[in-house]
Protein backbone atom coordinates (compact mmCIF):
# COMPACT_ATOMS: atom_id res chain seq x y z
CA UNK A 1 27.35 104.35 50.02
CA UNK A 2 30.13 103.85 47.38
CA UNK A 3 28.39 100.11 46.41
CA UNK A 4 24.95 102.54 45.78
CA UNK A 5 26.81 105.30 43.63
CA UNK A 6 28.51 102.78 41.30
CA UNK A 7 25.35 100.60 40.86
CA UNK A 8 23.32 104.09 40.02
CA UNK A 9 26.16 104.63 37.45
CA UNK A 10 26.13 101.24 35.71
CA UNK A 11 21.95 101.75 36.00
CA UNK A 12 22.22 104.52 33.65
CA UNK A 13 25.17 103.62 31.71
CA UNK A 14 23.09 100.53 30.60
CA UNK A 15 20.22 103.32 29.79
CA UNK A 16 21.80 105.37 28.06
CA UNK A 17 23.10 102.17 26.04
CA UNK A 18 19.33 100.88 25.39
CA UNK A 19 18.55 104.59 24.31
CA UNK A 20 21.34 104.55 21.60
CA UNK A 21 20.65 101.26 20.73
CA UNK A 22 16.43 101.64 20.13
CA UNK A 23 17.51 104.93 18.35
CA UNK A 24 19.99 103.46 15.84
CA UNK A 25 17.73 101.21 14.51
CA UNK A 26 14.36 103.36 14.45
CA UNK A 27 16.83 105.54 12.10
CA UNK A 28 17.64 102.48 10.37
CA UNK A 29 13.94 101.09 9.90
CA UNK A 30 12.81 104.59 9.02
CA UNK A 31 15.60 104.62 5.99
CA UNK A 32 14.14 101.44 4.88
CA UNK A 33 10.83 102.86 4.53
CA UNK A 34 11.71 105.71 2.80
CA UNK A 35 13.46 103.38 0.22
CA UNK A 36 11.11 101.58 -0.11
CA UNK A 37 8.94 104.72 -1.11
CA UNK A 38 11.71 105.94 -3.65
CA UNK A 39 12.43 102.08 -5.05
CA UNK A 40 9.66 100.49 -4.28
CA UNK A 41 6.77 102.76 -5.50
CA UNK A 42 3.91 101.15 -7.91
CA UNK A 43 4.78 100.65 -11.77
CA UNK A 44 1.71 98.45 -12.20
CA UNK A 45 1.42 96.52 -16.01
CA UNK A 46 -0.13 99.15 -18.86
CA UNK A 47 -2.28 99.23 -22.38
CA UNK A 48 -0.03 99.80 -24.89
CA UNK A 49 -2.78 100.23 -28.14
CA UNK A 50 -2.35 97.44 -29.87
CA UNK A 51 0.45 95.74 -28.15
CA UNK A 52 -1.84 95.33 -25.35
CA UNK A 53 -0.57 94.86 -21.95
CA UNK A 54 2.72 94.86 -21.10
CA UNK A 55 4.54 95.13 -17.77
CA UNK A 56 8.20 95.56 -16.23
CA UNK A 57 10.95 95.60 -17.59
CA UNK A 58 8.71 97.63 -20.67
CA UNK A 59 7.58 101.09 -19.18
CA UNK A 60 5.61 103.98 -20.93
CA UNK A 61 7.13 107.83 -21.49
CA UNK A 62 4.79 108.70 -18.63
CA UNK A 63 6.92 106.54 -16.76
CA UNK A 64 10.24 106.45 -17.59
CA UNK A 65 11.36 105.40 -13.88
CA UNK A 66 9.43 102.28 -13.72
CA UNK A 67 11.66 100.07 -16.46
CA UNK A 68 14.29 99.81 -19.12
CA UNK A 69 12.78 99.53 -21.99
CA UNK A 70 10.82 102.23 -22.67
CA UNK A 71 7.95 101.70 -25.52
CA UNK A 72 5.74 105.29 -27.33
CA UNK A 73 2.24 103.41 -27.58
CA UNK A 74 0.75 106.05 -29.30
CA UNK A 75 3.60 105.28 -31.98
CA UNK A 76 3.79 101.51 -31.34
CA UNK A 77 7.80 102.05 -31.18
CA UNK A 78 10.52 101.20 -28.56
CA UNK A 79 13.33 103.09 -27.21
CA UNK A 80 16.96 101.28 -28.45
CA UNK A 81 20.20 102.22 -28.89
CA UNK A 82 22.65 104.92 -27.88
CA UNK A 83 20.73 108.07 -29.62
CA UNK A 84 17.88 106.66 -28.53
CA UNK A 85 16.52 105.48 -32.04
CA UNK A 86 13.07 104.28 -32.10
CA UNK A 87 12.36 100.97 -33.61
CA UNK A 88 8.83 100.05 -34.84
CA UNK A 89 7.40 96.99 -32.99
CA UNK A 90 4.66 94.70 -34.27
CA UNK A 91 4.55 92.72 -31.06
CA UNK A 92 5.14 92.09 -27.85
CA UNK A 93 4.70 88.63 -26.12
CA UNK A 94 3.82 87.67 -22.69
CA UNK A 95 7.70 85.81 -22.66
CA UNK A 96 9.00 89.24 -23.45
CA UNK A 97 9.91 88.44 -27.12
CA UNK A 98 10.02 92.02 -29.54
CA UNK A 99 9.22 91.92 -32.73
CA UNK A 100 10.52 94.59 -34.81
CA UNK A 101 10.01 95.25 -38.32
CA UNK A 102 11.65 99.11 -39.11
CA UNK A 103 11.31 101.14 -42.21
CA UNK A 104 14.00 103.41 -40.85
CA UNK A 105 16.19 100.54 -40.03
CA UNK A 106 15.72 99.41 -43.43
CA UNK A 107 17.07 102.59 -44.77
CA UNK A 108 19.95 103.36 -43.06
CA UNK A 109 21.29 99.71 -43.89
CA UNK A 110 20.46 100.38 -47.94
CA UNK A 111 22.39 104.08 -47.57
CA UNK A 112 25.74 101.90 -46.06
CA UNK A 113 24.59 104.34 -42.85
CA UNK A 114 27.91 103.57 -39.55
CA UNK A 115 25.10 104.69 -36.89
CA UNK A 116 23.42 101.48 -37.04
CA UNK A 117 27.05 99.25 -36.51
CA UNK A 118 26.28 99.76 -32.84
CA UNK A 119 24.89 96.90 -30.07
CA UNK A 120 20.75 96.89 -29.05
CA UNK A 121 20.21 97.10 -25.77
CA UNK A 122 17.89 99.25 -23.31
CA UNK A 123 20.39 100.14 -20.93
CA UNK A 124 23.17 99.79 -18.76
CA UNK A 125 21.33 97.39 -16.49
CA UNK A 126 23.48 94.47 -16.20
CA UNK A 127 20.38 92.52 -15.55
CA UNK A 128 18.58 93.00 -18.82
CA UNK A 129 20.25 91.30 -21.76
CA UNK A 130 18.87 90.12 -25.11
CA UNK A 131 18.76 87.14 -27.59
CA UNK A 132 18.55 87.66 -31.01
CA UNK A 133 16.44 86.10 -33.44
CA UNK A 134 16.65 84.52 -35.68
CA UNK A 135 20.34 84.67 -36.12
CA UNK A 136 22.60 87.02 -35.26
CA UNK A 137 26.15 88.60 -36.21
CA UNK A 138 29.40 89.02 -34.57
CA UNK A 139 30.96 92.28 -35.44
CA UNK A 140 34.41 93.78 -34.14
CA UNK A 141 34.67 97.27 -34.05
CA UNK A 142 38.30 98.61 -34.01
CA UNK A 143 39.04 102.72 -33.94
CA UNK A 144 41.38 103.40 -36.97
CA UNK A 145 44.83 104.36 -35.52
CA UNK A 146 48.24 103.74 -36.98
CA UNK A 147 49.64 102.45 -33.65
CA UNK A 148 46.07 99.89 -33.42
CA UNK A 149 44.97 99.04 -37.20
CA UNK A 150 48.23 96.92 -37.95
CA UNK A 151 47.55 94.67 -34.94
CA UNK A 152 44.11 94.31 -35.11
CA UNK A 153 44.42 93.57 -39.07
CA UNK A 154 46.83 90.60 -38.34
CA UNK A 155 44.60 89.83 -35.52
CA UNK A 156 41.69 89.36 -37.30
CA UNK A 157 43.38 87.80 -40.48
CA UNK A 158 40.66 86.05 -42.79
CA UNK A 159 37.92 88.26 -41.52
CA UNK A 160 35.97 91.16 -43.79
CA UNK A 161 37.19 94.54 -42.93
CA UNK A 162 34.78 97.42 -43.25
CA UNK A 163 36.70 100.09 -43.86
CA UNK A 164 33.53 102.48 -44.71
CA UNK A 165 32.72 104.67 -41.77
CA UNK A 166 34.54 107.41 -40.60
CA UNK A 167 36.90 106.74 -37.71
CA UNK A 168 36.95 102.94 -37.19
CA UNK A 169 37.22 99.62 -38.71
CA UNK A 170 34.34 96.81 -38.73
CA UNK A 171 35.71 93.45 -38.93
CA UNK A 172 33.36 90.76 -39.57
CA UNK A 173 33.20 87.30 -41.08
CA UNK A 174 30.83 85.80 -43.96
CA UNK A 175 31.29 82.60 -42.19
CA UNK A 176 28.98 83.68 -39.00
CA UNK A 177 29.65 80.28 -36.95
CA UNK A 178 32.92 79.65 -37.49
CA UNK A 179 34.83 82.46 -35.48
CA UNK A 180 34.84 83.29 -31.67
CA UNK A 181 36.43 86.07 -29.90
CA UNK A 182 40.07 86.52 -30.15
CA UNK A 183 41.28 86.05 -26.46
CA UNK A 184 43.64 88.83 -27.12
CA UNK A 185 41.19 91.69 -28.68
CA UNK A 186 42.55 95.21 -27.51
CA UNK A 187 40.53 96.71 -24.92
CA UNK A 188 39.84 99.73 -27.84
CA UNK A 189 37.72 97.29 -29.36
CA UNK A 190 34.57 96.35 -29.17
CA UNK A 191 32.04 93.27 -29.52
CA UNK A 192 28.79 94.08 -31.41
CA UNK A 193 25.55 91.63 -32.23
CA UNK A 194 23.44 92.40 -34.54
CA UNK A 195 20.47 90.77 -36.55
CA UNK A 196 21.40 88.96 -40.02
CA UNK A 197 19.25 87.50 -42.56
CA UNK A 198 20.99 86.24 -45.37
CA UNK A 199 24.99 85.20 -45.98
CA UNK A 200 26.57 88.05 -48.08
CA UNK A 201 30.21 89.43 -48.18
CA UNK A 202 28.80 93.06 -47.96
CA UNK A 203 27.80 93.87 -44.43
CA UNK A 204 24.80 96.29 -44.92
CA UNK A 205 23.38 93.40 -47.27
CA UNK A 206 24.18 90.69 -44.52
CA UNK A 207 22.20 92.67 -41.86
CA UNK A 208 18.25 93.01 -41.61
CA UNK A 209 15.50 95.52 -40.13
CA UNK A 210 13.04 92.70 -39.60
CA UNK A 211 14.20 90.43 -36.70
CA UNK A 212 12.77 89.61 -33.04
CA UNK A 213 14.28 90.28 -29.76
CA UNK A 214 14.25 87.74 -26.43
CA UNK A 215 14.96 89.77 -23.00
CA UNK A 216 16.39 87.86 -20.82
CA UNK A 217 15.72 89.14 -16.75
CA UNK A 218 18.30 87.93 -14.14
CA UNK A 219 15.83 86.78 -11.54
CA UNK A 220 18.88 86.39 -8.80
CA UNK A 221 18.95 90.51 -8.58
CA UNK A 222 15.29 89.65 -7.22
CA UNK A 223 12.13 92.06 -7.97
CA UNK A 224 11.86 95.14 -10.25
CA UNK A 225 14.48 97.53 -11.07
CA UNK A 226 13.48 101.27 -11.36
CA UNK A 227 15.31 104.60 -11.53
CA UNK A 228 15.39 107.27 -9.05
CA UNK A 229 14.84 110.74 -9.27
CA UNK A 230 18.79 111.32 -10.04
CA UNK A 231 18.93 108.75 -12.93
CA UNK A 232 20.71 106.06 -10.56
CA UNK A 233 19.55 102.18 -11.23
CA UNK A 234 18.27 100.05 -8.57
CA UNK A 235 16.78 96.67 -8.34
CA UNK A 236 14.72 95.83 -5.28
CA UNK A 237 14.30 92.28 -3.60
CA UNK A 238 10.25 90.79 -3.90
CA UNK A 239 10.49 92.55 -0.02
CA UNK A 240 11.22 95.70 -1.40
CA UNK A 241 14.57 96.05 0.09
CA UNK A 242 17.07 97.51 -2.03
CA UNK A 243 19.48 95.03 -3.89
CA UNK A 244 21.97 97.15 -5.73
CA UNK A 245 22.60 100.28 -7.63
CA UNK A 246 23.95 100.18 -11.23
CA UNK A 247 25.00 103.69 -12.28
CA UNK A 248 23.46 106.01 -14.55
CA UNK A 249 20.87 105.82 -17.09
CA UNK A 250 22.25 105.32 -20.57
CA UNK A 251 21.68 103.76 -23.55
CA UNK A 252 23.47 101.91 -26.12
CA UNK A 253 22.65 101.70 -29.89
């Protein structure tokens, strides 16, 4: 009788284990699906007038989920910058190279405008980055502090100092290929690119409106990225199985 009871007992303790285990993982498989749905849905290529078709990571102000850099077809301009300024683009190519060729652009650099002494990007996706062409600039940009500007002045001895806009200090040199980064630059600081077109001493005059931009996509993340309904980043594996989450939406100018 006793041999019985404790078989029956180990009968449904091994149950009640298969029923906890098949349960786990249809709650597991049914989270999948759903993010799938949320990460995963369809951000198919577009017209974009007379840019033509363009795809991920370019998305349309219908869809500002489906990519990071969004373009206004009906204005033929893209989304850069922190402010998000608009820059006119005159193409697009299938390798993902932007041409831009701004009017704005081109006036803020003639008024000696600071708003523009800031990095393009389309957001904070750490697996979108660009290459400019056809040369670019290194800038250092330095708040203006009595207990910072002496050591960043000595730091970047030799260098142009742009001492024009309001609350911080542009360093910069004429000699574009001749510097790197200073191993020791103070965390306050930080490392701008921008597009250049001819060798001058005076920054504004150095930079141009008129330049092209290479994205580069890190593959190794896997399939598209997209933003959910909470601004969060994700990218999602060619399975559609979420691959990582990279913060808030945000953009840099």
């Amino acid at each position: 009788m006793m041999v019985v009871i404790v078989g029956f007992g180990i009968r449904m303790a091994l149950a009640y284990f298969l029923v906890f285990f098949v349960l786990s993982h249809l709650v597991v498989l049914l989270q999948s699906a759903e993010e799938q749905k949320i990460y995963n849905r369809s951000c198919p290529p577009f017209q974009c007038g007379k840019l033509g078709e363009i795809r991920y990571p370019f998305t349309n102000i219908s869809q500002p989920e489906c990519g990071s850099c969004m373009i206004d077809c009906s204005k033929q301009k893209i989304k850069l910058g922190k402010g998000g300024h608009w820059y006119a683009v005159t193409n697009i190519s299938q390798a993902k190279t932007i041409a831009i060729d701004d009017r704005d652009l081109k006036n803020l650099l003639q008024s000696h405008n600071c708003s523009v002494l800031n990095n393009l990007t389309c957001s904070n996706s750490t697996s979108i980055s660009f290459k400019i062409n056809p040369a670019n600039i290194t800038l250092y940009k330095c708040p203006r502090h009595p207990d910072l500007t002496p050591q960043t002045d000595k730091l970047f001895n030799g260098y142009y100092n742009y001492t024009g806009c309001d609350d911080y200090n542009i360093y910069y040199s004429h000699h574009v290929d001749n510097h790197s980064t200073p191993q020791s630059l103070p965390h306050q600081c930080s490392v701008i690119l921008l597009p250049i077109s001819l060798r001058s001493p005076d920054l504004f005059n150095l930079l141009t409106a008129q330049f092209s931009l290479e994205l580069m996509v890190d593959s190794s993340r896997g399939g598209q990225c997209q933003y959910d309904s909470k601004g969060n980043y994700h990218c999602a594996k060619l399975n559609g199985t979420e691959t990582g989450r990279e913060g808030k939406f945000f953009s840099h100018f």
